[in-house]
C-alpha atoms as a PDB file:
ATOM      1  CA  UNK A   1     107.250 148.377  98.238  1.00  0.00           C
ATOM      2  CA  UNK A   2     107.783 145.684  95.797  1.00  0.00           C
ATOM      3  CA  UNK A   3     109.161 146.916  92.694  1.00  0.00           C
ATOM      4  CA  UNK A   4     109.001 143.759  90.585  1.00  0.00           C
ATOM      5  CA  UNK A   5     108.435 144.720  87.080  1.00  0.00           C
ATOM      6  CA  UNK A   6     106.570 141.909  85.228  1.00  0.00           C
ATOM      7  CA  UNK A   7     107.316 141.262  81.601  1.00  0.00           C
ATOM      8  CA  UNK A   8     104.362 141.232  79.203  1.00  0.00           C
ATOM      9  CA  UNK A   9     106.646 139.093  77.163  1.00  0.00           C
ATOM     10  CA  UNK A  10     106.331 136.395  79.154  1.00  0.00           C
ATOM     11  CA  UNK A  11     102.649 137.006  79.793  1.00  0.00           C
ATOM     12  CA  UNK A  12     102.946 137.333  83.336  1.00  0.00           C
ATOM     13  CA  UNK A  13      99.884 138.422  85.374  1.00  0.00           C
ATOM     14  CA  UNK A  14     100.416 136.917  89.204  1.00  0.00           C
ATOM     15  CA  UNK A  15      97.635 135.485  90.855  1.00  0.00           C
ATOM     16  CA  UNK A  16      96.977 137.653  94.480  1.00  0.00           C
ATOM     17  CA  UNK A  17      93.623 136.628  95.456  1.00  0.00           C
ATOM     18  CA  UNK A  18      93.915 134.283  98.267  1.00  0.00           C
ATOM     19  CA  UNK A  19      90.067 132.699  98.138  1.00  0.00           C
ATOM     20  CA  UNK A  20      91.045 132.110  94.065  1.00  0.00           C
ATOM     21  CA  UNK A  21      93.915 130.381  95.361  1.00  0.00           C
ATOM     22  CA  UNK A  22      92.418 128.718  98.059  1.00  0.00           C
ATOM     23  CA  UNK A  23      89.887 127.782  95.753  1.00  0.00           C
ATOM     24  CA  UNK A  24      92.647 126.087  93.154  1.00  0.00           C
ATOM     25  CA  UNK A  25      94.021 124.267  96.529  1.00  0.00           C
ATOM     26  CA  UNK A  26      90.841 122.630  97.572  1.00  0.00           C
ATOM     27  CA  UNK A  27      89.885 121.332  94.328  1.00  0.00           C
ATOM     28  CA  UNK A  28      92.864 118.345  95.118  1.00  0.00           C
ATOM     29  CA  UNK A  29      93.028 116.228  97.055  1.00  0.00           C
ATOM     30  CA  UNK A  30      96.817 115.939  98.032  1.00  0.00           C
ATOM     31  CA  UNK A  31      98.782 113.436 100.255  1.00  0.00           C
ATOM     32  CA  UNK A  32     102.285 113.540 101.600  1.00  0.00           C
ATOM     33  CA  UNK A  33     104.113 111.253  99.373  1.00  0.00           C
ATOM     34  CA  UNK A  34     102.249 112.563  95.945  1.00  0.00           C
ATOM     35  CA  UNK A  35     104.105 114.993  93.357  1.00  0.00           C
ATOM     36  CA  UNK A  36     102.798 118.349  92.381  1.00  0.00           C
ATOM     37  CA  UNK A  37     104.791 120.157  89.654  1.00  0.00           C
ATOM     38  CA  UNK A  38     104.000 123.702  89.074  1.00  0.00           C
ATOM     39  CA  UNK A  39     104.174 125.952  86.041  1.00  0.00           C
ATOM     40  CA  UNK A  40     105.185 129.295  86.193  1.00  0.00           C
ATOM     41  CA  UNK A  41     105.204 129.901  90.409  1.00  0.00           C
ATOM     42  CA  UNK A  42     106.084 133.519  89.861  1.00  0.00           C
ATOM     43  CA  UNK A  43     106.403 134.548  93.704  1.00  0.00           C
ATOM     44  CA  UNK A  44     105.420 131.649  95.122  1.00  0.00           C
ATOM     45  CA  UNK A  45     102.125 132.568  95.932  1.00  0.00           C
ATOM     46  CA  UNK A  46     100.550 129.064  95.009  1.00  0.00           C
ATOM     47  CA  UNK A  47     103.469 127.204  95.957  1.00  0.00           C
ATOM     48  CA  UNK A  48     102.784 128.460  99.646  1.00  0.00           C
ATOM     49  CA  UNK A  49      99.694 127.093  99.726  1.00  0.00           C
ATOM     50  CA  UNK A  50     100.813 123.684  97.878  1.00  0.00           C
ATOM     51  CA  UNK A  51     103.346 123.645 100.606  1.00  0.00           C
ATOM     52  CA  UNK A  52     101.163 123.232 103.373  1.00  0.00           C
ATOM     53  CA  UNK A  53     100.364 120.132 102.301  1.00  0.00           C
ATOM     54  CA  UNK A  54     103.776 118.144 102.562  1.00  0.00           C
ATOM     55  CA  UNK A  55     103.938 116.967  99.188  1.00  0.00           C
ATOM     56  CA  UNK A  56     106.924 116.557  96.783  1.00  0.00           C
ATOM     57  CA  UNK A  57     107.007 119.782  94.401  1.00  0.00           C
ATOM     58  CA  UNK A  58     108.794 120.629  91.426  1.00  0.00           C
ATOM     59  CA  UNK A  59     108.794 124.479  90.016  1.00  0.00           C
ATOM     60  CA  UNK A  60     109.286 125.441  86.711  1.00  0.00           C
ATOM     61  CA  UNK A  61     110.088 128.937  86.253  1.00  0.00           C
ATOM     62  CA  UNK A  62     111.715 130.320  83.190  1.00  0.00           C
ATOM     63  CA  UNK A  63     112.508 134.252  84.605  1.00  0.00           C
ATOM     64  CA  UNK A  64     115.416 134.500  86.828  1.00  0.00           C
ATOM     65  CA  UNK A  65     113.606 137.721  88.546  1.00  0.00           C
ATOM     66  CA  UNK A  66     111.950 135.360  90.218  1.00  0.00           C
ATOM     67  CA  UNK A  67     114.867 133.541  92.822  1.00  0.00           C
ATOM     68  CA  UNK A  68     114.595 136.440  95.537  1.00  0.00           C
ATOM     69  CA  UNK A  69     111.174 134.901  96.519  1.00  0.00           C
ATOM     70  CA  UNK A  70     111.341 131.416  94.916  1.00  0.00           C
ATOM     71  CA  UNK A  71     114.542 131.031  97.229  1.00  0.00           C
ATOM     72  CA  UNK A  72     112.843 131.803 100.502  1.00  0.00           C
ATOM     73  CA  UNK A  73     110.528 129.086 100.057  1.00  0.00           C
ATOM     74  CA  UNK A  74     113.069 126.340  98.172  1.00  0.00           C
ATOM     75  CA  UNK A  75     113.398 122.868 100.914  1.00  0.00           C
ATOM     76  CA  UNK A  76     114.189 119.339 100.743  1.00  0.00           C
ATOM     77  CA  UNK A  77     110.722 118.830  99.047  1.00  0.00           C
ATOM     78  CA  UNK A  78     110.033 121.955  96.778  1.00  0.00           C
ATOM     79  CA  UNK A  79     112.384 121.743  94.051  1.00  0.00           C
ATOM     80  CA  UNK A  80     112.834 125.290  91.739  1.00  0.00           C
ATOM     81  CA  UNK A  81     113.600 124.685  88.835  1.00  0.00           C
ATOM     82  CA  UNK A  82     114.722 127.748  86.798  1.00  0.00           C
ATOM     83  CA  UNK A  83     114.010 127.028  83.168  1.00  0.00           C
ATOM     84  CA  UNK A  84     111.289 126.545  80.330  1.00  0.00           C
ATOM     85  CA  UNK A  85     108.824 123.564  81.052  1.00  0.00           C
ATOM     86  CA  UNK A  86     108.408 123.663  77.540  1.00  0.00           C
ATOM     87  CA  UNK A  87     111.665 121.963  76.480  1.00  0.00           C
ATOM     88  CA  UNK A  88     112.275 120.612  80.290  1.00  0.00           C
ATOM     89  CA  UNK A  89     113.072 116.682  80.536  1.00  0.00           C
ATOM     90  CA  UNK A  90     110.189 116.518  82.640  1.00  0.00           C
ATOM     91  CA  UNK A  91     110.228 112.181  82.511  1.00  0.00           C
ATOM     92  CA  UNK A  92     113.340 112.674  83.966  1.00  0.00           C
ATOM     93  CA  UNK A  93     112.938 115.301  86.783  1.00  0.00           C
ATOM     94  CA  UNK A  94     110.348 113.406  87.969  1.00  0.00           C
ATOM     95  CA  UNK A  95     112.209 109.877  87.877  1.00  0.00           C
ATOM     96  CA  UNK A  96     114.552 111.649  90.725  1.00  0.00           C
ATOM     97  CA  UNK A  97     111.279 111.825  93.293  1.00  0.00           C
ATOM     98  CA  UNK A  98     109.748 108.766  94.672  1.00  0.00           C
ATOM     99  CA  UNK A  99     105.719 109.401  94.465  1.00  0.00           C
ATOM    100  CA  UNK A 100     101.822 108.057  94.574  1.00  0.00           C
ATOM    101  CA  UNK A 101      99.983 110.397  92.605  1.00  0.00           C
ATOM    102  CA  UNK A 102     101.081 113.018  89.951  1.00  0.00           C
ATOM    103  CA  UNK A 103      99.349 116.385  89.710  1.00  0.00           C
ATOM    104  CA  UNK A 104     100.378 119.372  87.970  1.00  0.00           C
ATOM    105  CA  UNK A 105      99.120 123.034  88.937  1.00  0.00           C
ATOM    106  CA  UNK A 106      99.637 125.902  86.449  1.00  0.00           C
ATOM    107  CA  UNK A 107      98.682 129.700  85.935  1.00  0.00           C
ATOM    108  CA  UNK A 108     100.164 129.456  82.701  1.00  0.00           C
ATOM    109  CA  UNK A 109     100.369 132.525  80.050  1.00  0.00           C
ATOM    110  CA  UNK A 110      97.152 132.082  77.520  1.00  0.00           C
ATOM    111  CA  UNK A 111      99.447 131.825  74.413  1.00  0.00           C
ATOM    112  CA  UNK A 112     101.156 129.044  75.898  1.00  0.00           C
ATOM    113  CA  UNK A 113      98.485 126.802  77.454  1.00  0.00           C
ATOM    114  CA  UNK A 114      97.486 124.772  74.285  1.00  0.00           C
ATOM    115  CA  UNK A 115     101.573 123.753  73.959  1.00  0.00           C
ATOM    116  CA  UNK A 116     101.610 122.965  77.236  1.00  0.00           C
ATOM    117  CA  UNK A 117      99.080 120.612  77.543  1.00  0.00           C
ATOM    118  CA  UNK A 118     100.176 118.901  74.241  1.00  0.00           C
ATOM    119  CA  UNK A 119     103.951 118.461  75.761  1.00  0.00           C
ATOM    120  CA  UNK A 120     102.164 116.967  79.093  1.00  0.00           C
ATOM    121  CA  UNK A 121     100.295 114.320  76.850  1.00  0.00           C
ATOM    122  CA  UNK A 122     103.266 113.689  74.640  1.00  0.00           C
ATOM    123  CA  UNK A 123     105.206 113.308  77.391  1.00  0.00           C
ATOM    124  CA  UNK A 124     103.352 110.356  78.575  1.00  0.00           C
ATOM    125  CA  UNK A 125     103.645 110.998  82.070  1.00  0.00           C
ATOM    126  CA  UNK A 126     100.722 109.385  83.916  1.00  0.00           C
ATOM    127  CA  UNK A 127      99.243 112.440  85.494  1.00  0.00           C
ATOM    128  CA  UNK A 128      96.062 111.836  88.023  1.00  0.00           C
ATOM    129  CA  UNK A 129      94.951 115.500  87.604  1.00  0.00           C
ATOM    130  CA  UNK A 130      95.679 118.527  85.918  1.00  0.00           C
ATOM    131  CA  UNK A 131      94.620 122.076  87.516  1.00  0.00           C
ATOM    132  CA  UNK A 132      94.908 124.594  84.837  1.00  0.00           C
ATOM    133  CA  UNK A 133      94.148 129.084  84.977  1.00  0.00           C
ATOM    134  CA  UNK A 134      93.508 129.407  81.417  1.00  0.00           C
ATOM    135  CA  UNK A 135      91.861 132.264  79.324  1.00  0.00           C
ATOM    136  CA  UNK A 136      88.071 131.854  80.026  1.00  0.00           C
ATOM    137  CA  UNK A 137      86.668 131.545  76.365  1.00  0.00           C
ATOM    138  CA  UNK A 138      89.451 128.798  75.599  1.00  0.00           C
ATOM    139  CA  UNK A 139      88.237 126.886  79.008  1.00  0.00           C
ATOM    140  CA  UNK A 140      84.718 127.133  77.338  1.00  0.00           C
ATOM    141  CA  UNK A 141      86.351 125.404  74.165  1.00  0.00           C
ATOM    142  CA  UNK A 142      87.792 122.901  76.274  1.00  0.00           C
ATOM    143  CA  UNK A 143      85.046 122.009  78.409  1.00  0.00           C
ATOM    144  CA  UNK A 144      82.411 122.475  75.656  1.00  0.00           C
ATOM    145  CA  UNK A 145      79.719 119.676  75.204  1.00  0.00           C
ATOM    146  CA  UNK A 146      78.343 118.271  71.744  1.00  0.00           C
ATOM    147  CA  UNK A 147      75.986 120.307  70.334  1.00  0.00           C
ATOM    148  CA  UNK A 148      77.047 123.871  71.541  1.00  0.00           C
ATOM    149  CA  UNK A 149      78.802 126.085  69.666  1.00  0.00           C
ATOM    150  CA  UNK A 150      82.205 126.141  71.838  1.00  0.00           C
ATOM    151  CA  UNK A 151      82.315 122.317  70.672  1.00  0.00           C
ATOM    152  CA  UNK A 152      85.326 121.971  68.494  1.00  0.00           C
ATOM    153  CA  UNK A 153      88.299 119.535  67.222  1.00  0.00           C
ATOM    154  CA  UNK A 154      90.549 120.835  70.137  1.00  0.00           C
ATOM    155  CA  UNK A 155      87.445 119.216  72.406  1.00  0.00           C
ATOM    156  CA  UNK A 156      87.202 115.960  71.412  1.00  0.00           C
ATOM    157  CA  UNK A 157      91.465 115.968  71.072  1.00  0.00           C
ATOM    158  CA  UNK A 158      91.311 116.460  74.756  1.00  0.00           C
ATOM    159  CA  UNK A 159      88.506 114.459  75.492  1.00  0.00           C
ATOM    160  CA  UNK A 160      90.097 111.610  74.384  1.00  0.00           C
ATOM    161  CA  UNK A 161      92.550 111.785  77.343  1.00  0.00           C
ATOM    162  CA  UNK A 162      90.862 113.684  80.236  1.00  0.00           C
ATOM    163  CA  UNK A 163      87.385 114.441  81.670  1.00  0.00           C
ATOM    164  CA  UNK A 164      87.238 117.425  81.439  1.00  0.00           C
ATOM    165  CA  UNK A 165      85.355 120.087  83.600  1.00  0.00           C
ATOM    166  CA  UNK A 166      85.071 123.391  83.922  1.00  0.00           C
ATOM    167  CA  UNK A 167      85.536 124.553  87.959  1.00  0.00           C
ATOM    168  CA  UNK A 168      85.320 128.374  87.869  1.00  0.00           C
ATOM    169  CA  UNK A 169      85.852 132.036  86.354  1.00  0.00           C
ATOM    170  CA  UNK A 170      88.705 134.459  87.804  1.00  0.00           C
ATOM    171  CA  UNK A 171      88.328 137.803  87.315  1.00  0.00           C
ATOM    172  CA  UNK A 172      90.939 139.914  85.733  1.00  0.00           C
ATOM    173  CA  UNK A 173      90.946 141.711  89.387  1.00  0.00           C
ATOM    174  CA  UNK A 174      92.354 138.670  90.698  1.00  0.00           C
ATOM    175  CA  UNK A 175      95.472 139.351  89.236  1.00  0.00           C
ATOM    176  CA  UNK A 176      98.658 141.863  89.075  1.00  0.00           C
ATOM    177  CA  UNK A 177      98.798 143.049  86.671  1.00  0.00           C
ATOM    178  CA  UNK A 178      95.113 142.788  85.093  1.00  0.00           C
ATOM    179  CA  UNK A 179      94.639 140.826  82.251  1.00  0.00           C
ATOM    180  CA  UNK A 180      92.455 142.456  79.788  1.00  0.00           C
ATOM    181  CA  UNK A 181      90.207 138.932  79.968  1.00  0.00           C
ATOM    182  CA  UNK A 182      88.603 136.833  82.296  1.00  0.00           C
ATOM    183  CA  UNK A 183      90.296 133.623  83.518  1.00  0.00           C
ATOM    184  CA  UNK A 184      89.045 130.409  84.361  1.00  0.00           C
ATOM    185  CA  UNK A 185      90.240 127.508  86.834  1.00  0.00           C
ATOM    186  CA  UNK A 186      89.790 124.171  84.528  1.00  0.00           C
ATOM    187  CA  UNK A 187      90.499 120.273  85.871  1.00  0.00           C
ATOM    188  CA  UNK A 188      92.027 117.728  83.629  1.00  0.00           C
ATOM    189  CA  UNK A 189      91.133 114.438  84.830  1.00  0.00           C
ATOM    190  CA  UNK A 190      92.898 111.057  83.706  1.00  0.00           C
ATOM    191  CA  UNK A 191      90.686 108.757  82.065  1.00  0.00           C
ATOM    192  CA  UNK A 192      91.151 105.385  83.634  1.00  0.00           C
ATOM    193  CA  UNK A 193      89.841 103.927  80.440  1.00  0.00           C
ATOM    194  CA  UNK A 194      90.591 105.351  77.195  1.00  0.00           C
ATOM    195  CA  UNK A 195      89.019 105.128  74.076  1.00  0.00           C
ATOM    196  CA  UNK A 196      90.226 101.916  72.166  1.00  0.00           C
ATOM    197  CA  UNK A 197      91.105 103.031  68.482  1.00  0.00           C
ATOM    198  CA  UNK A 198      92.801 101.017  66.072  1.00  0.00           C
ATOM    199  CA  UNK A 199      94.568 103.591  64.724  1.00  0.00           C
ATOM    200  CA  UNK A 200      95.248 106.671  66.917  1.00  0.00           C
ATOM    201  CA  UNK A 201      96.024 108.889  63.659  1.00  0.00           C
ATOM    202  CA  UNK A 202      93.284 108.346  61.586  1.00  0.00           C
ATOM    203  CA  UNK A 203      91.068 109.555  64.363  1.00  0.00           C
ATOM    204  CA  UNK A 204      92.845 112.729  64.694  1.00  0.00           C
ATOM    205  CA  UNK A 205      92.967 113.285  60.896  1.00  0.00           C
ATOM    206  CA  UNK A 206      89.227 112.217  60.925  1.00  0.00           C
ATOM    207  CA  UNK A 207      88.150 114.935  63.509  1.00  0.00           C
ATOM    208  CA  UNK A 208      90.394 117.712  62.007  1.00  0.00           C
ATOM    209  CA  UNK A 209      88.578 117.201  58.676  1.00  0.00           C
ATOM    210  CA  UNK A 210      85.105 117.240  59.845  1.00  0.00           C
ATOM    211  CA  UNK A 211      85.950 120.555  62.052  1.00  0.00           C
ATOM    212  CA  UNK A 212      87.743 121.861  58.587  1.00  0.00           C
ATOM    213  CA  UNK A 213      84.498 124.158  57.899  1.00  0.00           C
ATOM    214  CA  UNK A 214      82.512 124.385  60.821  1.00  0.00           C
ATOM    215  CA  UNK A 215      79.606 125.790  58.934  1.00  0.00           C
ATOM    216  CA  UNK A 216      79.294 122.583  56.848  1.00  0.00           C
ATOM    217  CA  UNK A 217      78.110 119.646  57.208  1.00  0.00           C
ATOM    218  CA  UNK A 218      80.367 115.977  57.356  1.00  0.00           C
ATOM    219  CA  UNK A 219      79.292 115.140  53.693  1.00  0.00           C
ATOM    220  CA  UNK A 220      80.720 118.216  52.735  1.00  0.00           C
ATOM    221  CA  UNK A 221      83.994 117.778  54.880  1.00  0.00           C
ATOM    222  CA  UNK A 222      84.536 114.276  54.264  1.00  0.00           C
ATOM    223  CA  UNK A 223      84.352 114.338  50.367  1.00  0.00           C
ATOM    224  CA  UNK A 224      87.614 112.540  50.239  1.00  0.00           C
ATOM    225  CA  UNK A 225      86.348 109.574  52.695  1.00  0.00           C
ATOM    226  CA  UNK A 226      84.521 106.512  52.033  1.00  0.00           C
ATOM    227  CA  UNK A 227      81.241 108.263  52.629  1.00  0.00           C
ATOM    228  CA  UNK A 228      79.036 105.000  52.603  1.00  0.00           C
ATOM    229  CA  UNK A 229      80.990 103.479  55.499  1.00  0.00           C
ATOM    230  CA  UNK A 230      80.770 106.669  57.441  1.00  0.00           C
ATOM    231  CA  UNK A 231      76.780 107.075  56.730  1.00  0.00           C
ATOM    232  CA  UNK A 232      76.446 103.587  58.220  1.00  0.00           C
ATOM    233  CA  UNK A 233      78.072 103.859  61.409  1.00  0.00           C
ATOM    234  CA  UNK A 234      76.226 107.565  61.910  1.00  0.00           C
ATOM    235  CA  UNK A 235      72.922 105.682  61.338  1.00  0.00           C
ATOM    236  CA  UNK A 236      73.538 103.649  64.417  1.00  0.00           C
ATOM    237  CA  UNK A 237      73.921 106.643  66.658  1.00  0.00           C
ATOM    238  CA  UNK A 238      70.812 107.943  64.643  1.00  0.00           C
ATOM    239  CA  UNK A 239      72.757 110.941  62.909  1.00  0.00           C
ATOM    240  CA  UNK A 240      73.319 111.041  59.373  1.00  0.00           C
ATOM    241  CA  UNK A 241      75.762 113.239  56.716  1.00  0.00           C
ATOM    242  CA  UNK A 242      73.889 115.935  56.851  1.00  0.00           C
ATOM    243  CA  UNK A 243      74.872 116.693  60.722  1.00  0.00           C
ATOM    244  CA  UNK A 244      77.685 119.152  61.501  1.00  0.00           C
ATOM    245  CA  UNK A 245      80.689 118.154  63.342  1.00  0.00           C
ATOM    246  CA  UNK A 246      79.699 119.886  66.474  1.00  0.00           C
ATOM    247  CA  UNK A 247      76.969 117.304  66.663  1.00  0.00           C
ATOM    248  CA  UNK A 248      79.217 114.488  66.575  1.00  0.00           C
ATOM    249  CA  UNK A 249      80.397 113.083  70.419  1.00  0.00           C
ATOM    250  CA  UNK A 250      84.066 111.753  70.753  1.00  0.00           C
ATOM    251  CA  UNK A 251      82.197 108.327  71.148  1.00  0.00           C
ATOM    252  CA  UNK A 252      80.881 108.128  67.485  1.00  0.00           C
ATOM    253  CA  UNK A 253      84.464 109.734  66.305  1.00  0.00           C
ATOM    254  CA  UNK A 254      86.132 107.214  67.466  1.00  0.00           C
ATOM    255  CA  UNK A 255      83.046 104.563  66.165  1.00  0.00           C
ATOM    256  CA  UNK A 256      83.933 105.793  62.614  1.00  0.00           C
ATOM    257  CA  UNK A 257      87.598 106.074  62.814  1.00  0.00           C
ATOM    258  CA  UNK A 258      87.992 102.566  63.748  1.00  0.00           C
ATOM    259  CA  UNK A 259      86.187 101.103  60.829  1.00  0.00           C
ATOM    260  CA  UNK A 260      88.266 103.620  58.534  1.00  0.00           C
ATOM    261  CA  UNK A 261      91.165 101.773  59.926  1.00  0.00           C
END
């Protein structure tokens, strides 16, 4: 019997369920010579599957417990890696692997997923697609659409960067131990085209400020801005100061941001 004891510390809850998994699997579409890193492989359970597919992977797992199993299934193309991808030279790891396409796969503990999507984007690594198990309410943040009330600052941040879509819920059951939450399975897709801004930092400052009080409007927000300027750009998009943030898409954001700049 496997005696593994996992560490709530760490927020460990392994994925068993083999359709979930298969279900995480099919939702790439992976080639021999592309790169898959994965976050937090636990036992391998994922990596298995990831394996079948010939591709280059590279394993980030910060608990030792882990090399009895990791070990069985370490070759010339699955790379363990036993520390934090958090503070990982990730640019560098994958500088060592010759590669197409870069994808990264992750059951990742809930209190870390929001840190490690940030260190992915400031990393600047040109990632195809990212497969992420998340908590289900933050997947409906992430996904969320203007206009509903899951629609926040953290979705347009990410917006800016990735289509993103939400691909399924996990339940708890799916996992050892049980989370006391549902999960979700949520893709990160590159945008080929970004957003031009003129100034990447008065966007973000823009959209933090008009998410400061959800409840109120952008005239009451933006008090400090040059309110006429605003008004006219929201007029073109027919919206006005008197809509809420959550009513605002990442397009008119980034419409009013650049003539901030």
């Amino acid at each position: 019997m496997d005696k593994f004891r996992h560490k709530k510390s760490l927020g460990q809850n392994f994925l068993h369920d083999e359709t979930i998994i298969n279900k995480i699997v099919s939702s790439i579409k992976l080639n021999p010579n592309d790169l898959v890193i994965e976050i937090g492989p636990g036992k391998g359970a994922l990596t298995k599957k990831l394996q079948e597919f010939n591709v280059n992977l590279i394993c980030y797992e910060l608990d030792k417990r882990t090399k009895p199993y990791l070990e069985k299934i370490q070759s010339y193309k699955t790379h363990i890696k036993y520390q934090d991808f958090l503070t990982s030279d990730v640019v560098s790891d994958i500088k060592k692997i010759k590669y197409k396409h870069l994808y990264i796969v992750a059951n990742i503990p809930y209190y870390i997923t929001t840190p490690i999507i940030k260190k992915i984007i400031n990393s600047n690594i040109n990632v195809e697609e990212m497969i992420l198990m998340m908590q289900d309410e933050v997947a409906n943040r992430f996904s969320a659409i203007v206009g509903t009330r899951d629609y926040g600052a953290i979705t347009v941040f990410l917006n800016y960067y990735f289509q993103i879509e939400k691909l399924f819920e996990v339940p708890a059951s799916c996992f050892n131990p049980m989370p006391n939450v549902n999960s979700a399975v949520v893709k990160f897709s590159k945008r080929n085209k970004k957003i031009l801004l003129k100034n990447e930092n008065v966007f973000f400052q823009l959209v933090r400020d008009s998410f400061k009080f959800k409840r109120k409007n952008l005239k009451n927000n933006l008090k400090n801005y040059d309110l006429t300027l605003i008004s006219k750009v929201l007029k073109e998009f027919n919206l006005s100061l008197e809509n809420r943030a959550e009513e605002i898409s990442l397009e008119v954001f980034a419409a009013i941001a650049n003539n901030l700049a």
